[in-house]
Protein backbone atom coordinates (compact mmCIF):
# COMPACT_ATOMS: atom_id res chain seq x y z
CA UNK A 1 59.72 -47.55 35.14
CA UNK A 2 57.12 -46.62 37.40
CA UNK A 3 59.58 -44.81 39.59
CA UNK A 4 60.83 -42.99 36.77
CA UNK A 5 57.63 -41.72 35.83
CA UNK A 6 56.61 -40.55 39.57
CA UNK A 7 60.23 -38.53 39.15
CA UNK A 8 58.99 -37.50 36.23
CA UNK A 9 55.58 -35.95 37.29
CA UNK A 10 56.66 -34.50 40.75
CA UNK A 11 59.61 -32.51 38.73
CA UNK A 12 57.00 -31.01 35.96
CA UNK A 13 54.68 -30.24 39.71
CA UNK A 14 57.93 -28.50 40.68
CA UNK A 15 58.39 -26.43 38.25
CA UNK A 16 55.05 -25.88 37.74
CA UNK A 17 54.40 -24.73 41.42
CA UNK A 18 57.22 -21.81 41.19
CA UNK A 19 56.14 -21.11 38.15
CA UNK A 20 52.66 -20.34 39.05
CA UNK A 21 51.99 -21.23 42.47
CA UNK A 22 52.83 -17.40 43.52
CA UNK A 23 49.82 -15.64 42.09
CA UNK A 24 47.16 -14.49 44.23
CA UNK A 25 43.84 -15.97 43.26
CA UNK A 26 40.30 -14.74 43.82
CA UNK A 27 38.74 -15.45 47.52
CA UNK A 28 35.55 -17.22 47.18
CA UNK A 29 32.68 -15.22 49.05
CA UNK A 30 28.93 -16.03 49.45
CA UNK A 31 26.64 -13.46 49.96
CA UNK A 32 24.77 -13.07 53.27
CA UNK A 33 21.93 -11.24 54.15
CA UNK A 34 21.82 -7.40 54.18
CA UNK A 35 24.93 -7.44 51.54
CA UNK A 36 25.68 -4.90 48.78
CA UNK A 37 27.99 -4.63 46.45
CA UNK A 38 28.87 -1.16 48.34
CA UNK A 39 29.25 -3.34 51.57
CA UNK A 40 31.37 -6.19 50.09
CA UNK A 41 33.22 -3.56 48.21
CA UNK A 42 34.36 -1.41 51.14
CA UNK A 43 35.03 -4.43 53.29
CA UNK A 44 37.76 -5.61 51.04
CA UNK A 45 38.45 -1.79 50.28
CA UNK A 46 37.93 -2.26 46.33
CA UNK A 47 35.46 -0.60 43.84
CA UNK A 48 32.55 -1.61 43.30
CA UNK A 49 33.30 -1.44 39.20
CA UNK A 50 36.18 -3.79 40.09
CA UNK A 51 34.45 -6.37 42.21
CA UNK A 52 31.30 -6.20 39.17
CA UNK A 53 33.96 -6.47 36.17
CA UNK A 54 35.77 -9.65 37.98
CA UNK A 55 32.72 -11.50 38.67
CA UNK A 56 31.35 -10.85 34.98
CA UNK A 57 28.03 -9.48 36.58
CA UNK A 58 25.14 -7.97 34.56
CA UNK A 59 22.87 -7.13 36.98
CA UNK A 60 23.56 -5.08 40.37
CA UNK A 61 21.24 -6.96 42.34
CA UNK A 62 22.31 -9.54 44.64
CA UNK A 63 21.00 -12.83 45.68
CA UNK A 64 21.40 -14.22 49.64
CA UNK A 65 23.62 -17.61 48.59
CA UNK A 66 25.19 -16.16 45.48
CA UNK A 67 28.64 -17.36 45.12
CA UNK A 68 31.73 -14.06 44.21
CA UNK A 69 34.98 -13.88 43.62
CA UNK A 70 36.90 -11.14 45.64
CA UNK A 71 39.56 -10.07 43.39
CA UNK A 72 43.11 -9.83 45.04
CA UNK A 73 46.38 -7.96 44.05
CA UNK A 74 47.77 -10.26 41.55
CA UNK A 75 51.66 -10.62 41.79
CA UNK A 76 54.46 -13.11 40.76
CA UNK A 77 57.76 -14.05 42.08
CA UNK A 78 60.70 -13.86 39.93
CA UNK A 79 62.54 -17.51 39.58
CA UNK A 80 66.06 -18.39 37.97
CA UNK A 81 66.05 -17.67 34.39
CA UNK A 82 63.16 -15.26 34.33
CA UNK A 83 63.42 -12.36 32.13
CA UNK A 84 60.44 -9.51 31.56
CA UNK A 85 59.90 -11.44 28.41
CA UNK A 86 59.96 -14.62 29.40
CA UNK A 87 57.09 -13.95 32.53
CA UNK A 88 54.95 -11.92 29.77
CA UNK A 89 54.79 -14.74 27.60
CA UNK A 90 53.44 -17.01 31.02
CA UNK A 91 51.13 -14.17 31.65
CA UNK A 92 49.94 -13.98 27.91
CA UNK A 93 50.12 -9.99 28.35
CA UNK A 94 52.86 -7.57 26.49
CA UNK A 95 55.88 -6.52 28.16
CA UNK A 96 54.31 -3.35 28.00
CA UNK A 97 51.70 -3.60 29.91
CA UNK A 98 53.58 -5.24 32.32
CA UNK A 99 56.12 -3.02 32.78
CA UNK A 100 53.48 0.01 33.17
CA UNK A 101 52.39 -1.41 36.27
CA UNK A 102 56.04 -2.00 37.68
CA UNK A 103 57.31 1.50 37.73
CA UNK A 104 59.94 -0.10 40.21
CA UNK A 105 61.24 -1.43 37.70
CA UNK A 106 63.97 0.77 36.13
CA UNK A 107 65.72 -1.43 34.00
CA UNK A 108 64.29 -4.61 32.43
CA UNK A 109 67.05 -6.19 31.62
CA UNK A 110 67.51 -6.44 35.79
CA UNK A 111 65.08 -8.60 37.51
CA UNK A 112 66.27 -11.34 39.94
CA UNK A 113 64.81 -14.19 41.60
CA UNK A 114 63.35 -13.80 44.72
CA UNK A 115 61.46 -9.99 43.34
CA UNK A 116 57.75 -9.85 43.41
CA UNK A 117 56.19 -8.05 40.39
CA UNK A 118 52.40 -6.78 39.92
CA UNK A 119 50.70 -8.71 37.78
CA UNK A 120 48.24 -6.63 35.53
CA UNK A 121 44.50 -7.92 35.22
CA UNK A 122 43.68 -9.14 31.66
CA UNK A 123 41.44 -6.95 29.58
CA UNK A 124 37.85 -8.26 29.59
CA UNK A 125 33.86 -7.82 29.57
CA UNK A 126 33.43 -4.31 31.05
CA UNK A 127 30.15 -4.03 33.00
CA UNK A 128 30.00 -0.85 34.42
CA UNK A 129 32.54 2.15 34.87
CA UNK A 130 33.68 4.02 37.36
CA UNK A 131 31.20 3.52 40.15
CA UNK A 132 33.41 7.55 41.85
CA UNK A 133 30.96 9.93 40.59
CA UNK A 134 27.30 9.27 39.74
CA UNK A 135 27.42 8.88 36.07
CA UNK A 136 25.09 6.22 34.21
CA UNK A 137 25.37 5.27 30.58
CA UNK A 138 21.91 4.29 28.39
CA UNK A 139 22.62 1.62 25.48
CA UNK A 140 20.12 0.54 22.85
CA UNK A 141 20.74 -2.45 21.02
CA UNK A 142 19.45 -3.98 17.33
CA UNK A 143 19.10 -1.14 15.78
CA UNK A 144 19.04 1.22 13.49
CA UNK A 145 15.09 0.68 12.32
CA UNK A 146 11.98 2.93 11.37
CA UNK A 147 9.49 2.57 14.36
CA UNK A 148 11.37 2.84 17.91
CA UNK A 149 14.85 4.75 16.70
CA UNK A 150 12.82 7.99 15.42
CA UNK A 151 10.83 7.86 18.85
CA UNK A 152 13.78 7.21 21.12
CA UNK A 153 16.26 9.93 19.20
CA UNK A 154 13.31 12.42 20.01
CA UNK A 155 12.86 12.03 23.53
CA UNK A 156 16.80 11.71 23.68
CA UNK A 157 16.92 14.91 21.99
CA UNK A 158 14.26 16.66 23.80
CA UNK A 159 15.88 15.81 27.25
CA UNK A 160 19.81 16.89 26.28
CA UNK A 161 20.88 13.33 26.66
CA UNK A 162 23.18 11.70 24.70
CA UNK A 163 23.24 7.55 24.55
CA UNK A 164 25.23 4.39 22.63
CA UNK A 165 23.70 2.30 19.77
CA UNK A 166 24.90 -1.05 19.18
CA UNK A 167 24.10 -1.89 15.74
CA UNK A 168 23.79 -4.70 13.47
CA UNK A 169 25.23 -4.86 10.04
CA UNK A 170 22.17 -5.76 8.30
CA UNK A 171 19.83 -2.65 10.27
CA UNK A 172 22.75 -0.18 8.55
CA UNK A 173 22.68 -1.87 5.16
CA UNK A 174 18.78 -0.92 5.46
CA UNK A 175 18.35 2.20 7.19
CA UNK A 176 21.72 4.02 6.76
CA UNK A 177 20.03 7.20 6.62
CA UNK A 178 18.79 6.37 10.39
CA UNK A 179 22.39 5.58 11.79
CA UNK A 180 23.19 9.14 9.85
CA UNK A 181 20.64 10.85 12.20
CA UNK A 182 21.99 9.02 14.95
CA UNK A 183 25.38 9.95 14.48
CA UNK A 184 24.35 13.54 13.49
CA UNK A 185 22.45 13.86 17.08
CA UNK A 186 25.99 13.17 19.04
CA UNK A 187 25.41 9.32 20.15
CA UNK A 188 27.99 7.49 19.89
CA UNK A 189 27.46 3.94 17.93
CA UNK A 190 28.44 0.35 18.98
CA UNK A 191 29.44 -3.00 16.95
CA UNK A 192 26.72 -5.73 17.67
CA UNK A 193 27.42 -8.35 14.74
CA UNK A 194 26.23 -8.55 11.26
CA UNK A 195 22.92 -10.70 12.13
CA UNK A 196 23.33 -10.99 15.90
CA UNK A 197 24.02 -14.48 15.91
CA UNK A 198 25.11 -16.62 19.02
CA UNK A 199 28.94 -16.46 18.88
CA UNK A 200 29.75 -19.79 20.93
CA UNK A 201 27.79 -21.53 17.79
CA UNK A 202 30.35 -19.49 15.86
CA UNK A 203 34.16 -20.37 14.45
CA UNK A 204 36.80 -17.70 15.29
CA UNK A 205 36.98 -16.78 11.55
CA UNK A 206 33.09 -16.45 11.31
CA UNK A 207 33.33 -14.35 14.82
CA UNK A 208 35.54 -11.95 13.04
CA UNK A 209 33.60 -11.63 9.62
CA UNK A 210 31.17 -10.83 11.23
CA UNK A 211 32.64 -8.18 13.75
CA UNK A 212 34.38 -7.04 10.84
CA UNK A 213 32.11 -6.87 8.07
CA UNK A 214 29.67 -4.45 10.47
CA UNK A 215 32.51 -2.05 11.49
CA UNK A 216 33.12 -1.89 7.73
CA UNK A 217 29.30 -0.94 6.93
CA UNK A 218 29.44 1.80 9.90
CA UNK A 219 32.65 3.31 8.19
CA UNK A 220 30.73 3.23 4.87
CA UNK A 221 27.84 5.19 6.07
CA UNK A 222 28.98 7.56 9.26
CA UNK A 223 32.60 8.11 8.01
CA UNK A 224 34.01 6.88 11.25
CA UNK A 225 35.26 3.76 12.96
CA UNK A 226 34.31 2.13 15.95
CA UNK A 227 36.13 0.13 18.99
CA UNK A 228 33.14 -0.73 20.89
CA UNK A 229 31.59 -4.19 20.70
CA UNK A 230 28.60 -5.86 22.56
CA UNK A 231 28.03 -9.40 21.90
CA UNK A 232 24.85 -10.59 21.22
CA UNK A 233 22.89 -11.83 24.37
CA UNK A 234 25.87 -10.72 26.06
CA UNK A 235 27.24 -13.76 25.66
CA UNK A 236 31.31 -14.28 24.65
CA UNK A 237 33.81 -16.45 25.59
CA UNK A 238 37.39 -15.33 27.07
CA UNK A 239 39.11 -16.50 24.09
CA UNK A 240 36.69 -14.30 22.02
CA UNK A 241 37.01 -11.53 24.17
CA UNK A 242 41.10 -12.14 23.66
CA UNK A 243 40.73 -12.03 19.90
CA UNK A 244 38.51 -9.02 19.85
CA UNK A 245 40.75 -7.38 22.01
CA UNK A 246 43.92 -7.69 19.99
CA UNK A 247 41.91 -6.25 16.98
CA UNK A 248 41.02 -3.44 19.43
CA UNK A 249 37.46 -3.73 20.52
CA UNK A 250 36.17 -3.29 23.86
CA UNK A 251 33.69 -5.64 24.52
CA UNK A 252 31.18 -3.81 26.69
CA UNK A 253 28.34 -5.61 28.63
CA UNK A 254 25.51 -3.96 31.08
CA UNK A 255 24.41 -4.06 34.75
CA UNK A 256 21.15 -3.03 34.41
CA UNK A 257 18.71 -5.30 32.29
CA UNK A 258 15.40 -3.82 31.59
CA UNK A 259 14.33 -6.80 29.78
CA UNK A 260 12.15 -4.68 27.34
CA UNK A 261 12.68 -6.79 24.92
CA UNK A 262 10.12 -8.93 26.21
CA UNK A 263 7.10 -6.02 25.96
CA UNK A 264 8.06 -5.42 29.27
CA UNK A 265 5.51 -2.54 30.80
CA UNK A 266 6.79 1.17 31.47
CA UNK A 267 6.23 0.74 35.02
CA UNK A 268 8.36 -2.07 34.97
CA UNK A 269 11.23 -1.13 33.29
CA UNK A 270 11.24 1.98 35.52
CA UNK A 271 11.45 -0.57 38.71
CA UNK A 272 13.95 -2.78 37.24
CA UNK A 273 16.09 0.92 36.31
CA UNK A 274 15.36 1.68 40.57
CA UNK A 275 16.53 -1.67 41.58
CA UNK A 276 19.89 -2.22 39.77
CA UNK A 277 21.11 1.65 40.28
CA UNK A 278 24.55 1.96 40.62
CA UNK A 279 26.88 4.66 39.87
CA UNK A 280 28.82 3.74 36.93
CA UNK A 281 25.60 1.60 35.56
CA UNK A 282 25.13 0.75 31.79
CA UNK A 283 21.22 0.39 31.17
CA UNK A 284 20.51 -1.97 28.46
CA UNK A 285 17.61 -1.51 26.12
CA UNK A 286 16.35 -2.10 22.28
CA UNK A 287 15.60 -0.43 19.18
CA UNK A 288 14.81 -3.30 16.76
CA UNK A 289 11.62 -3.41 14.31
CA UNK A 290 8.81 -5.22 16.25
CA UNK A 291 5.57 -2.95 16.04
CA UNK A 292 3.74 -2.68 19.80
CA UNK A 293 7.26 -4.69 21.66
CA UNK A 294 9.37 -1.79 22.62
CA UNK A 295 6.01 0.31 23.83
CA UNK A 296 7.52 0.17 26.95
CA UNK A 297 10.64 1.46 26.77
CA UNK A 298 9.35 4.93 24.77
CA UNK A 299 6.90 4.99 28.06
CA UNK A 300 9.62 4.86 30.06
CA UNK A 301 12.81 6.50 28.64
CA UNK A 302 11.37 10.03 29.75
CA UNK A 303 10.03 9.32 33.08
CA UNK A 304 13.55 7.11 33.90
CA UNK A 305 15.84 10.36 32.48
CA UNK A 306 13.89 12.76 35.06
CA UNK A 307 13.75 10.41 37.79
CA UNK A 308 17.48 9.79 37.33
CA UNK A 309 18.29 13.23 36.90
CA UNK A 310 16.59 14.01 39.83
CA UNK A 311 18.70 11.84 42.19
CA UNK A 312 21.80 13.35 40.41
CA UNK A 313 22.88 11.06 37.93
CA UNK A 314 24.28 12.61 34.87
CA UNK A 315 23.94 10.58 31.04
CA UNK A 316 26.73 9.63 29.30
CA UNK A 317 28.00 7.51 25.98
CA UNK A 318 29.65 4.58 26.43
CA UNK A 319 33.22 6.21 26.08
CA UNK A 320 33.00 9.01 28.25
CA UNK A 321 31.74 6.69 31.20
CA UNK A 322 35.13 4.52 30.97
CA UNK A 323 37.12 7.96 30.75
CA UNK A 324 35.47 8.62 33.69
């Protein structure tokens, strides 16, 4: 019997092994003193968005000891009895998308075993953009209320910039007539939940109600729908990401935290802008209704637009940075 069961195991290890023993996987990397992401990233000739996205990073800045993932080339090897369907289904992706990055592939119906096919990364978190051209995106999250979202569209509006609001439901049920402005002044608006709950505390149906529910209330009041999602805290599972995805959101994180949330100083947020500066950046910051908290970030949003400016960044929504 015990034989038997040894057989048993070493042929489901077989087949397990060509099934999936031919991807490339991630090289593990620790970083040393003096890195960048602009050093690791030309080392293993990548960009920088790339090496960010993979590692799920929200913040530019490295630490000496941090552990990252170099992302490699995925690809698979074709095995007896493989057809384009058949490996999409292993790879959880559409035949689609996998055949978009196999141009080689002129007929589908004619794979054989022994071929090596790209494998397509999986949709996921994005972090940052394109990191080619010096392009930085400003988000504001919580919103729309009456106290910070009147200040911030006016400097926004004053300085020709144009930003992203994530917003909750329950802010549009209350101040539609604010998201109205906002919309009317060219920014481009964001899903962030009903009530900005933590979704790992959350079932997949409540996940969705909620996601849901607040593209619903945007459509009510603006007229137009939304793909973009940011989860609140930033924090979302893969499996949450998946779902979101197939109802097609982008889920749409940050790399540069200014933590004004916290009544974080002007000065402050303006160092914390300097520090995490990348081209391609998303700058996070708020817009909820907390009288004397967000002081901070209406010192700071003019200075950090003509300091930015002046090194040659240009502002951009959300969507035009990914077009990018």
């Amino acid at each position: 019997m015990m034989t038997k069961n040894v057989f048993s195991f070493l042929t489901v290890l077989l087949i397990f092994i060509l099934s999936f023993g031919n991807f490339a996987h991630a090289a593990p990397y620790t970083v040393q003193p003096g890195d960048t992401l602009w050093k690791i990233a030309s080392k293993n000739n990548m960009a920088i968005e790339k090496l960010v996205n993979h590692n799920k990073m929200n913040s530019t800045i490295l630490r000496v000891g941090q552990k990252i993932d170099i992302p490699q080339a995925s690809t698979y090897k074709v095995i007896s009895g493989d057809t384009i369907y058949k490996i999409s289904s292993k790879l959880g992706i559409t035949t689609t998308k996998l055949l978009q990055v196999n141009p080689q592939i002129k007929n589908p119906n004619q794979i054989s075993p022994g071929q090596v096919i790209n494998v397509p990364e999986k949709d996921g978190m994005i972090y940052m953009g394109s990191s080619s051209k010096k392009l930085i995106a400003l988000t504001f999250d919580d919103g729309p209320e009456d106290i910070y979202t009147p200040k911030i569209l006016e400097i926004l509006k004053q300085k020709n910039v144009k930003a992203t609001f994530f917003v909750t439901g329950e802010q549009v049920e209350y101040f539609p007539d604010m998201l109205k402005k906002i919309q009317a002044e060219g920014h481009v608006i964001g899903n962030h939940t009903w009530d900005h709950p933590q979704l790992s505390k959350l079932t997949d149906a409540q996940m969705i109600e909620s996601v849901q529910s607040t593209s619903a209330e945007i459509e009510k009041v603006t007229g137009t729908k939304t793909n973009l999602f940011r989860p609140p805290y930033g924090e979302i599972s893969d499996n949450q990401i998946n779902i979101l995805n197939k109802l097609g959101y982008r889920s749409i994180g940050w790399t540069i935290d200014t933590l004004d949330w916290n009544g974080t100083s002007g000065n402050e947020i303006l160092s914390r802008v300097n520090k995490g500066l990348v081209p391609g950046g998303i700058v996070l910051q708020h817009n909820f209704r907390v009288p004397g908290k967000l002081d901070g970030t209406i010192e700071a949003l003019p200075k950090m637009i003509d300091n930015l400016r002046s090194q040659g960044y240009e502002f951009v929504t959300i969507p035009a940075l990914l077009e990018k």
